[in-house]
N, C-alpha and C. Protein backbone atom coordinates (compact mmCIF):
# COMPACT_ATOMS: atom_id res chain seq x y z
N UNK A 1 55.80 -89.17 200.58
CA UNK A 1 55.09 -87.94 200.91
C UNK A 1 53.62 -88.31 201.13
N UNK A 2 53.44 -88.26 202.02
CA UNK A 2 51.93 -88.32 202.60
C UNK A 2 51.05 -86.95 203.08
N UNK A 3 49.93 -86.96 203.08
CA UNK A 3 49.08 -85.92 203.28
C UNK A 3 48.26 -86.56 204.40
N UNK A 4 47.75 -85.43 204.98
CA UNK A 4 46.25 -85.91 205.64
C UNK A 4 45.21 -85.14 205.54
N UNK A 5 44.28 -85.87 206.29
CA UNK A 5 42.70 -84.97 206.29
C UNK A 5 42.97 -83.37 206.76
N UNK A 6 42.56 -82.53 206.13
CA UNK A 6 42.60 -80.96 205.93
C UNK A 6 43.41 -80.16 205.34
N UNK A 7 44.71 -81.41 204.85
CA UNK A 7 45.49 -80.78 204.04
C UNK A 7 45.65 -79.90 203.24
N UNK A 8 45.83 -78.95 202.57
CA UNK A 8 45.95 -78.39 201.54
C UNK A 8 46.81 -78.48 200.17
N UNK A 9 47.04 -78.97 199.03
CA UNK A 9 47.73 -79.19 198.55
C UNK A 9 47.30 -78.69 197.23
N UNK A 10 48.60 -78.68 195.95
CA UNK A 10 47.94 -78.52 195.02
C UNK A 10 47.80 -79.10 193.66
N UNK A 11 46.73 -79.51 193.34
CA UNK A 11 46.96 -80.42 192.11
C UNK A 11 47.43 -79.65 190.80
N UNK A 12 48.26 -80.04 189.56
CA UNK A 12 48.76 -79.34 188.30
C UNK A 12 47.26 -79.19 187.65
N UNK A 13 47.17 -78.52 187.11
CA UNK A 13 46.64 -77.71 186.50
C UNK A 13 45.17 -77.57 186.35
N UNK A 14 44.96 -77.59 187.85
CA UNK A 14 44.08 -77.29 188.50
C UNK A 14 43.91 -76.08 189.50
N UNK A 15 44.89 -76.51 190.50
CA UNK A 15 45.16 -75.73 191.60
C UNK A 15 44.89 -75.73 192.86
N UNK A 16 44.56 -75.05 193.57
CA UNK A 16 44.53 -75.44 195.59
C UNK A 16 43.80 -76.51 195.43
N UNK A 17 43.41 -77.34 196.36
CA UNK A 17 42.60 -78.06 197.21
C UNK A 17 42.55 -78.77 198.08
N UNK A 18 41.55 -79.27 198.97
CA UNK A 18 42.07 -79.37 200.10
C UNK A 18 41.43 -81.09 200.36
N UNK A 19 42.14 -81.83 201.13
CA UNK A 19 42.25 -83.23 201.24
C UNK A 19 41.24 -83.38 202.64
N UNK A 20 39.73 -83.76 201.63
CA UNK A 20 38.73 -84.09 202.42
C UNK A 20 38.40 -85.11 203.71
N UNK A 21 38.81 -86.22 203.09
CA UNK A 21 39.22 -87.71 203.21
C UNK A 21 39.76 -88.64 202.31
N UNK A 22 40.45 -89.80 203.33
CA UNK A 22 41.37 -91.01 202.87
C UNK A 22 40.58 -91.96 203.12
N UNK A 23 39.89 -92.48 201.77
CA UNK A 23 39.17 -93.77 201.84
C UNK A 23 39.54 -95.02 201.31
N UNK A 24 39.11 -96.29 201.13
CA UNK A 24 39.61 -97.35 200.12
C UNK A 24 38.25 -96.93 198.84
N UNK A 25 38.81 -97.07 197.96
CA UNK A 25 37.56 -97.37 196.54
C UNK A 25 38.46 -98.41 195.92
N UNK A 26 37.36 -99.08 195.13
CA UNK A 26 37.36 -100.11 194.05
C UNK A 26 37.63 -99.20 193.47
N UNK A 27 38.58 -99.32 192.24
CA UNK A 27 38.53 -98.83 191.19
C UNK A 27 39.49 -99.61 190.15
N UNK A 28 39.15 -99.58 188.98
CA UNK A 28 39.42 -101.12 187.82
C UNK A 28 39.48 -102.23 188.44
N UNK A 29 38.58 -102.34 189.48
CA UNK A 29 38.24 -104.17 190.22
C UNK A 29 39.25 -104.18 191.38
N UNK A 30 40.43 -103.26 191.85
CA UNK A 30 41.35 -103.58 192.97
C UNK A 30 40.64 -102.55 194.09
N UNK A 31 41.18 -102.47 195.11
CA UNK A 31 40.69 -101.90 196.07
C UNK A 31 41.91 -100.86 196.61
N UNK A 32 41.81 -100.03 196.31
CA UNK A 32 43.00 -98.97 196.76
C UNK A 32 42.60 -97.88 197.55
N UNK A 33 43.58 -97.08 198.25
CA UNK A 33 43.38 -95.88 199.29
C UNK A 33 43.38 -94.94 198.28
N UNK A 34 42.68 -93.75 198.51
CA UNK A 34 42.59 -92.61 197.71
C UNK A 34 42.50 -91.76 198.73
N UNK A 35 42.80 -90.44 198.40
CA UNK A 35 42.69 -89.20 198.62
C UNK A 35 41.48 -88.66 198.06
N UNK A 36 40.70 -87.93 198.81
CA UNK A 36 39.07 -87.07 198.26
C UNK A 36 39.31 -86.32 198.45
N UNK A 37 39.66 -85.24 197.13
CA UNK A 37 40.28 -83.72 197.32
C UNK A 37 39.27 -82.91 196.85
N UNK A 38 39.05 -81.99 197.25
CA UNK A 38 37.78 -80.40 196.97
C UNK A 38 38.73 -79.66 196.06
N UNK A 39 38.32 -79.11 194.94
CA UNK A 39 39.49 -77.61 194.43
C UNK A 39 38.64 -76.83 194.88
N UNK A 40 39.76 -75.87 195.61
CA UNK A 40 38.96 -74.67 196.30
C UNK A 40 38.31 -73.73 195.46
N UNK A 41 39.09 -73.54 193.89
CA UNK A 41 38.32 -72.56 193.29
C UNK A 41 37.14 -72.90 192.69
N UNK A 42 36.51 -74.56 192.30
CA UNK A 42 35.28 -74.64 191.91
C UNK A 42 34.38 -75.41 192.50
N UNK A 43 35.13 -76.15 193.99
CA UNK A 43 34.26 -76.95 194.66
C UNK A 43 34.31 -78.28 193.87
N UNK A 44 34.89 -78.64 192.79
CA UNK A 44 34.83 -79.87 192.29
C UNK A 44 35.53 -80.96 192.99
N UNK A 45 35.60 -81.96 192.80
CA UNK A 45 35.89 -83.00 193.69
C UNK A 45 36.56 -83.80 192.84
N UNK A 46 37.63 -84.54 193.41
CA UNK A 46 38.59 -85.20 192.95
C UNK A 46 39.39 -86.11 193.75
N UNK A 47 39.34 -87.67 192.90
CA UNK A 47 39.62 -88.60 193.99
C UNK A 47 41.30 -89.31 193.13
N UNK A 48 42.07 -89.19 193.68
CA UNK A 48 43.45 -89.72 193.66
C UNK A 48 43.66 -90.77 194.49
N UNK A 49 44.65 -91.85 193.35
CA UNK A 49 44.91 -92.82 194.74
C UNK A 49 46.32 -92.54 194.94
N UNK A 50 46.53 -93.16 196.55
CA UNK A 50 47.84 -92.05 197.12
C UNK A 50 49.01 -92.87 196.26
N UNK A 51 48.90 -93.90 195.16
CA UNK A 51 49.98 -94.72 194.80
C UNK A 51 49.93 -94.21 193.53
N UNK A 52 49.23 -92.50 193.35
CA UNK A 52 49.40 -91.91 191.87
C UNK A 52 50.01 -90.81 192.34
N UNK A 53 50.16 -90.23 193.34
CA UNK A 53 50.31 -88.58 193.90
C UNK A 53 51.71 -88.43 193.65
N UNK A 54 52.58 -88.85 193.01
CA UNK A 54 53.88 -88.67 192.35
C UNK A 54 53.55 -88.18 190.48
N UNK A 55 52.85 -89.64 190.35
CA UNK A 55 53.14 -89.38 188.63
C UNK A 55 51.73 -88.09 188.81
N UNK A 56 50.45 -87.95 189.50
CA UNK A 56 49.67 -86.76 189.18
C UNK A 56 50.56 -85.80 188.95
N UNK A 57 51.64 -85.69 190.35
CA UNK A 57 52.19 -84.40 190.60
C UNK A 57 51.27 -83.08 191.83
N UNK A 58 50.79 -84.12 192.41
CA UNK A 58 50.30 -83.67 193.47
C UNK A 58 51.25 -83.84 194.71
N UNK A 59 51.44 -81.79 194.87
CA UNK A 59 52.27 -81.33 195.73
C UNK A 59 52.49 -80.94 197.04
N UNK A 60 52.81 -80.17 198.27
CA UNK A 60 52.01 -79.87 199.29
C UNK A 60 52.05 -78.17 198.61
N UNK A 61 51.85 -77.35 199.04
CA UNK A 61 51.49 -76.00 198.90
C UNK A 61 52.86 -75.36 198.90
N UNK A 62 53.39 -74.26 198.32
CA UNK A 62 54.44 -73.47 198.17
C UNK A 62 55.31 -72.82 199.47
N UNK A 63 56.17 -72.54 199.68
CA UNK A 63 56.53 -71.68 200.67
C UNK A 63 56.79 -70.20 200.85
N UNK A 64 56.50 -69.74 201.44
CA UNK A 64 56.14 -68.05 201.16
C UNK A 64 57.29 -67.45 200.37
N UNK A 65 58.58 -68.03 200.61
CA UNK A 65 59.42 -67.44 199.69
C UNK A 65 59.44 -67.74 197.92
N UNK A 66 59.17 -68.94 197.52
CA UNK A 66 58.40 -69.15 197.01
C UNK A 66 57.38 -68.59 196.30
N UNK A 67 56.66 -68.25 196.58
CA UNK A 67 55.30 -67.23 196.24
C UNK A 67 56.02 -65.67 196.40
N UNK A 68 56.98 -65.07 196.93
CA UNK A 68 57.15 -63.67 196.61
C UNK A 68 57.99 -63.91 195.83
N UNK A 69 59.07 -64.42 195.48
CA UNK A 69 60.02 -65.09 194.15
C UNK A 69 59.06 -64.94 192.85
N UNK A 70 57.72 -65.39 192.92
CA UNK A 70 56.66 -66.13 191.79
C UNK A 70 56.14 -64.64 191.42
N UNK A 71 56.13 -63.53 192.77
CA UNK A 71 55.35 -62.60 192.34
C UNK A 71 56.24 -61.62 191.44
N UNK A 72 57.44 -61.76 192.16
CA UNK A 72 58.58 -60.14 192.17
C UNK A 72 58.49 -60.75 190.50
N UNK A 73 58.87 -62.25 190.19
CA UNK A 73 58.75 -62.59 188.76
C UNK A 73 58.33 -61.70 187.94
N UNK A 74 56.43 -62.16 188.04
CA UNK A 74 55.67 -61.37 187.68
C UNK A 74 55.41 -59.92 187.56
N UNK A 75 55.90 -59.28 188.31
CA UNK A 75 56.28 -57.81 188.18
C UNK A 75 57.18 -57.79 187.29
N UNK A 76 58.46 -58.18 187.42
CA UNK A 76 58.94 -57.63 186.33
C UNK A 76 59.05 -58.13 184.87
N UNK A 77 57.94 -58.93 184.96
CA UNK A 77 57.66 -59.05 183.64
C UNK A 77 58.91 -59.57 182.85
N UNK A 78 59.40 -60.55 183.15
CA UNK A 78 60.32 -60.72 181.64
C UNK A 78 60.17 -61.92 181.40
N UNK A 79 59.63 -61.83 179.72
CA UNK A 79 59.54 -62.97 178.98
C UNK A 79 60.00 -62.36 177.61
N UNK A 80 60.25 -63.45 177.03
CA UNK A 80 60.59 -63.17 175.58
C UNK A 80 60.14 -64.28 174.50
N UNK A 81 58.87 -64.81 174.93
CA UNK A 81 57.95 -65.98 174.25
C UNK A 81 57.61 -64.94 172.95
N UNK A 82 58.22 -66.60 172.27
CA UNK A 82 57.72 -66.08 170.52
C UNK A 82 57.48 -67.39 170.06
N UNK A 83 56.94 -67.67 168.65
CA UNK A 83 56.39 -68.75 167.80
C UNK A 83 54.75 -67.95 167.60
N UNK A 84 54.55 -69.29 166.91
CA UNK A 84 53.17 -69.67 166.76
C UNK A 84 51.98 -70.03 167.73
N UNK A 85 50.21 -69.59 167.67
CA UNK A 85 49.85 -69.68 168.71
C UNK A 85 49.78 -71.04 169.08
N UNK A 86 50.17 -71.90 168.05
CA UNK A 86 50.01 -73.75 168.41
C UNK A 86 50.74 -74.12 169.11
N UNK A 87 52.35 -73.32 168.64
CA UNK A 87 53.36 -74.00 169.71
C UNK A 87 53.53 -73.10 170.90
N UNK A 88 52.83 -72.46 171.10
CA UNK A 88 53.28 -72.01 172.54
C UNK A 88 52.00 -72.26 173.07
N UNK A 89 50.72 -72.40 172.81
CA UNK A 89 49.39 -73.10 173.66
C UNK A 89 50.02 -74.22 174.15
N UNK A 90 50.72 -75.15 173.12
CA UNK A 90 51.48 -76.61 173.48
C UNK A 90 52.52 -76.45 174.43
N UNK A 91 53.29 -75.36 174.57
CA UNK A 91 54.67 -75.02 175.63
C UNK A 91 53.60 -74.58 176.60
N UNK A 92 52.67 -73.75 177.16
CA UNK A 92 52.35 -73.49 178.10
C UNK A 92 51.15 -74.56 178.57
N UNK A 93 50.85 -75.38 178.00
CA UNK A 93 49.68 -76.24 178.49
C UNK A 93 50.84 -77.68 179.14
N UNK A 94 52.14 -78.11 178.40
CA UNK A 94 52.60 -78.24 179.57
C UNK A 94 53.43 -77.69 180.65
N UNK A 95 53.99 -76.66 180.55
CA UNK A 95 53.94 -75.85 182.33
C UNK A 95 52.82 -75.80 183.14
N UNK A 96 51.91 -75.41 182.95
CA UNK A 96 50.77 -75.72 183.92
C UNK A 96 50.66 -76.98 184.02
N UNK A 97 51.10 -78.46 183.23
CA UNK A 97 50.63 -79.50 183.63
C UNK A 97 51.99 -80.10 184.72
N UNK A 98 52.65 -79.36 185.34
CA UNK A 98 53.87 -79.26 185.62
C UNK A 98 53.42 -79.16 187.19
N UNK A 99 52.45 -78.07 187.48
CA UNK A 99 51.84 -77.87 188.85
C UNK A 99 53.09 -77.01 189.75
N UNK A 100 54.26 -76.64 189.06
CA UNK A 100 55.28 -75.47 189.67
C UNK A 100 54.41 -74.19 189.71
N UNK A 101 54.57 -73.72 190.64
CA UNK A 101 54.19 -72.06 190.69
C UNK A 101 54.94 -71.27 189.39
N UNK A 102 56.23 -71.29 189.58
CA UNK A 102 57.14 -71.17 188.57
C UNK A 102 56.49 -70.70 186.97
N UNK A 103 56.23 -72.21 186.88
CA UNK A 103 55.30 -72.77 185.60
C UNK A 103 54.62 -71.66 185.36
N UNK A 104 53.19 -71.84 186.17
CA UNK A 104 52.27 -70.76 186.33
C UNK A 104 52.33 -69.61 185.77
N UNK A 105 53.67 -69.06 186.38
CA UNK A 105 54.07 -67.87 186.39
C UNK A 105 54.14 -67.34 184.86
N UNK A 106 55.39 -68.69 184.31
CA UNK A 106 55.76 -68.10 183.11
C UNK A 106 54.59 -68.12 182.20
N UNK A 107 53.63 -69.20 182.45
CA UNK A 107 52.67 -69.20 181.27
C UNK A 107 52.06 -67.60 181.15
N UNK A 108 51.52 -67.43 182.74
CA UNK A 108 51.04 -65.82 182.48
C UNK A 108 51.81 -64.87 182.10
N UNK A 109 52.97 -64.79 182.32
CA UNK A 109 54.01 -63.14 181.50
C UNK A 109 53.96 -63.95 180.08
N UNK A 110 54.06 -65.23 179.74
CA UNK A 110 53.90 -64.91 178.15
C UNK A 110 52.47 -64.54 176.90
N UNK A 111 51.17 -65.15 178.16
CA UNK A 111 50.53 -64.75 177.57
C UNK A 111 50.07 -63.55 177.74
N UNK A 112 50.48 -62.87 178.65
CA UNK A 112 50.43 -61.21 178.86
C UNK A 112 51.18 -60.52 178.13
N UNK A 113 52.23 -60.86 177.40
CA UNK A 113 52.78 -60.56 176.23
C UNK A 113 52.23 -60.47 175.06
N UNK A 114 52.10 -61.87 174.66
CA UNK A 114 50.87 -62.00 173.46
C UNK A 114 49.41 -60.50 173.69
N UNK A 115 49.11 -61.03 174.73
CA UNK A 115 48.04 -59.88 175.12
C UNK A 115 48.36 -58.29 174.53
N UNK A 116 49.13 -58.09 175.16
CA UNK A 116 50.13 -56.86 175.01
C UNK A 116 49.65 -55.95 173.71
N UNK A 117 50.13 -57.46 172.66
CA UNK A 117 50.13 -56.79 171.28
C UNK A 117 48.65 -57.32 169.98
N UNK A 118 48.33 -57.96 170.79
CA UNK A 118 46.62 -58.93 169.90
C UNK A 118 45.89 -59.48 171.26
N UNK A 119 45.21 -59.41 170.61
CA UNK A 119 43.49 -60.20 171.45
C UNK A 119 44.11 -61.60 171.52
N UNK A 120 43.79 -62.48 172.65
CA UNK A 120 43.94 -63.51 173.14
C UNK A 120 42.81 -64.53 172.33
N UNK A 121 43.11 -65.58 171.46
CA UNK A 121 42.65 -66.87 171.30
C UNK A 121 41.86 -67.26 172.17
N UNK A 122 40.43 -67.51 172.06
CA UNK A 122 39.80 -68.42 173.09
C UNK A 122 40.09 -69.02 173.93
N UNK A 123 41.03 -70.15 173.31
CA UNK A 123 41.31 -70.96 173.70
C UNK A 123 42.53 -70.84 174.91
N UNK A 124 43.42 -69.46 174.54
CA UNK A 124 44.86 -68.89 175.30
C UNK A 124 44.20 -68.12 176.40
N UNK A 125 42.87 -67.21 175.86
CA UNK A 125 41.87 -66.40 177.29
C UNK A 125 41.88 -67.55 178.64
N UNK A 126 41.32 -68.50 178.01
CA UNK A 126 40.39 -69.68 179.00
C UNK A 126 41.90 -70.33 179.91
N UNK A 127 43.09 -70.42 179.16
CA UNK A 127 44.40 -70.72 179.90
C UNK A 127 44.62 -69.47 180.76
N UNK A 128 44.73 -68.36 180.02
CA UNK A 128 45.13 -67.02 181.18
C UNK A 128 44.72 -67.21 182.41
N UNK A 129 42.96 -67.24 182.13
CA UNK A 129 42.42 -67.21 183.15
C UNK A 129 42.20 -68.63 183.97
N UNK A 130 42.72 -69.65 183.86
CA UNK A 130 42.78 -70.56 184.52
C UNK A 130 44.62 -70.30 185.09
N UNK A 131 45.55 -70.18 184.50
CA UNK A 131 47.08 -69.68 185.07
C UNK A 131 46.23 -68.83 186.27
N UNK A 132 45.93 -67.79 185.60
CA UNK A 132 45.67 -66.41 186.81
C UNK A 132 45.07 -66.76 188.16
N UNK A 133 43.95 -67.80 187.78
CA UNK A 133 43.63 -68.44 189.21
C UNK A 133 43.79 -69.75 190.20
N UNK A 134 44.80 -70.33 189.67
CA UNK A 134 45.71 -71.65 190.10
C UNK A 134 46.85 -70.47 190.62
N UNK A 135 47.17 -69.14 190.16
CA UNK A 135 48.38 -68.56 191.41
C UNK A 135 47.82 -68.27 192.20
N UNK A 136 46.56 -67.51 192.14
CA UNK A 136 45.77 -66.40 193.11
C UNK A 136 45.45 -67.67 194.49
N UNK A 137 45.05 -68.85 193.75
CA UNK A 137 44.75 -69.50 195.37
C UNK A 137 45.88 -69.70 196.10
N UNK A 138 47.14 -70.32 195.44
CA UNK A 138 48.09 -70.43 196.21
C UNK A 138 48.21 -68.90 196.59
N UNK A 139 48.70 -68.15 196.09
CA UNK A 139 49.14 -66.98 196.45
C UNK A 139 48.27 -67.06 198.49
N UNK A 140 46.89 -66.71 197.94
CA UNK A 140 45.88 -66.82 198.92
C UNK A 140 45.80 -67.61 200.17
N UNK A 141 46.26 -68.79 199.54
CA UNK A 141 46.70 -69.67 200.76
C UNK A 141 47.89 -69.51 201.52
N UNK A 142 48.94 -69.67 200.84
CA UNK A 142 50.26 -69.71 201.51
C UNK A 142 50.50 -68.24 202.56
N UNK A 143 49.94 -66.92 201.80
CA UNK A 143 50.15 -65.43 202.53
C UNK A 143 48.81 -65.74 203.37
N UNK A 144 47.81 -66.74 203.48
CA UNK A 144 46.68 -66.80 204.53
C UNK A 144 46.11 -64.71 204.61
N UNK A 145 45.45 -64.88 202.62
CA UNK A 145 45.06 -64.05 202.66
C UNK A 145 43.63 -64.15 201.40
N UNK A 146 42.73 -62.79 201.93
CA UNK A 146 41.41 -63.23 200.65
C UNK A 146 41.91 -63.46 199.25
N UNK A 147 41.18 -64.18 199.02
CA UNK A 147 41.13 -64.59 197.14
C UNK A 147 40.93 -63.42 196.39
N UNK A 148 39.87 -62.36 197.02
CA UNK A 148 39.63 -61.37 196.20
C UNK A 148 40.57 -60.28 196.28
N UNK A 149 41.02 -60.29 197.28
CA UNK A 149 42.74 -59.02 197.30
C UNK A 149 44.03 -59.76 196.48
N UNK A 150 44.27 -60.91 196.45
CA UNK A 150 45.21 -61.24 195.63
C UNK A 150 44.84 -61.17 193.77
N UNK A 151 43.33 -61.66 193.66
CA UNK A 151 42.63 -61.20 192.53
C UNK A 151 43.12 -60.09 192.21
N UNK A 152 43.09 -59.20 192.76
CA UNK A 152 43.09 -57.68 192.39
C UNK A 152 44.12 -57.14 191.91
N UNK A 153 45.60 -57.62 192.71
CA UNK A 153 46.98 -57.21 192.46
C UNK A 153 47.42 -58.41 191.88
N UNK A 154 46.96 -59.63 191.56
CA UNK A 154 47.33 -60.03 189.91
C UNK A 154 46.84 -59.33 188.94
N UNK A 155 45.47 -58.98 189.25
CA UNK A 155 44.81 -58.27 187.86
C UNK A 155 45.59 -56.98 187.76
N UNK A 156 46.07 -56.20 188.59
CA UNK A 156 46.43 -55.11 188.46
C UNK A 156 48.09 -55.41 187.71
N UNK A 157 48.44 -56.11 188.33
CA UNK A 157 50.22 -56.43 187.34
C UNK A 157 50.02 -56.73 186.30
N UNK A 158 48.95 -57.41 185.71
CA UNK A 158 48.77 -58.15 184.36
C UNK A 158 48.31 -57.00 183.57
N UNK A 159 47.48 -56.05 183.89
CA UNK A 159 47.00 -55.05 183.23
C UNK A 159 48.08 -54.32 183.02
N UNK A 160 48.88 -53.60 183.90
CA UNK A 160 50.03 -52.73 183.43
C UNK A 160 50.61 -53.68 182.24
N UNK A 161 51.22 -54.86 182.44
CA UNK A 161 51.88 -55.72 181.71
C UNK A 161 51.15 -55.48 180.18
N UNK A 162 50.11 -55.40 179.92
CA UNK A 162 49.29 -55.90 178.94
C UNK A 162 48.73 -54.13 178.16
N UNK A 163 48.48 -53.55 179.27
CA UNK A 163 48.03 -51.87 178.97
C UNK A 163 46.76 -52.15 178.74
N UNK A 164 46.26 -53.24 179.23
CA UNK A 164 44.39 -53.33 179.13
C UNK A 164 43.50 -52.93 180.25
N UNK A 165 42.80 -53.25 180.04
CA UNK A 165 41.79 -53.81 181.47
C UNK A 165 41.38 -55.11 181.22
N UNK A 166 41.72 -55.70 180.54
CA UNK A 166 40.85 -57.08 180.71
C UNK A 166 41.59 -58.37 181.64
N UNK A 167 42.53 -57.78 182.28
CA UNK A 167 43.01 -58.91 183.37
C UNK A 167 42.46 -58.91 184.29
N UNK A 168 41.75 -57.52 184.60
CA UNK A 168 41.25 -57.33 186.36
C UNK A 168 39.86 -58.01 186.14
N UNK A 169 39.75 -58.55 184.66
CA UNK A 169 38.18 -58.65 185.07
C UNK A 169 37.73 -60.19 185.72
């Protein structure tokens, strides 16, 4: 699986970004090809070499069926996540390191669950809201639509889900 320059793809648990350039770098003294990837949601930069883009788990982008599968999910809400907040920070920190939409998905209906019934852990907020916006770009990308309208109708499903307002924010 190869990529090229303008690609879009998405790294786990991160999310969109797009494949700047294919350069050689030194790196630990050998000289290898890398990938220079942008994440679209913070502009950060990130260099992969293309003889890691398996074990990263760097993917190409979803397919629209795909992404309405991920959403209808999300609507209807069904999870039935229970434990402790250790072991399920630990179950959902790796699904997101998984880089499935899927993943994504479930991490957010369970912590919209949790939500539901207690205030979110720092530490589970800062995951929500990193889940919530690793879908919204794909979402954004794949339907080749704004970031801030898909923002809105995640925030809006998560809120019913939750009976808050603090998803839309």
């Amino acid at each position: 699986m190869g990529f090229k320059v303008g690609d879009k793809v998405v790294y786990p648990s991160q999310g969109v970004t797009v494949v700047e350039s294919i350069a050689k770098e030194v790196l630990a003294g050998m000289t290898v090809e890398c990938y220079h990837l942008r994440l679209l949601a913070t502009e950060s930069k990130v260099l992969v070499p293309i003889q890691n883009i398996e074990r990263v788990g760097l993917r190409p982008l979803c397919d629209p069926q795909d992404v309405a599968q991920s959403l209808s999910r999300l609507k209807a809400n069904d999870t039935d996540e229970k434990g402790d907040w250790k072991d399920r920070y630990r179950a959902n920190l790796e699904r997101l390191k998984t880089g499935e939409l899927s993943e994504v998905v479930d991490v957010l209906l369970c912590l919209a669950d949790v939500a539901s019934r207690k205030t979110l852990s720092f530490r589970e907020r800062k995951m929500f809201d990193q889940a919530q916006q690793i879908l919204a770009y794909e979402v954004a990308e794949v339907e080749q639509r704004k970031i801030e309208d898909v923002n809105h109708e995640i925030g809006e499903i998560l809120t019913a889900h939750m009976g808050t307002e603090s998803a839309a924010e």
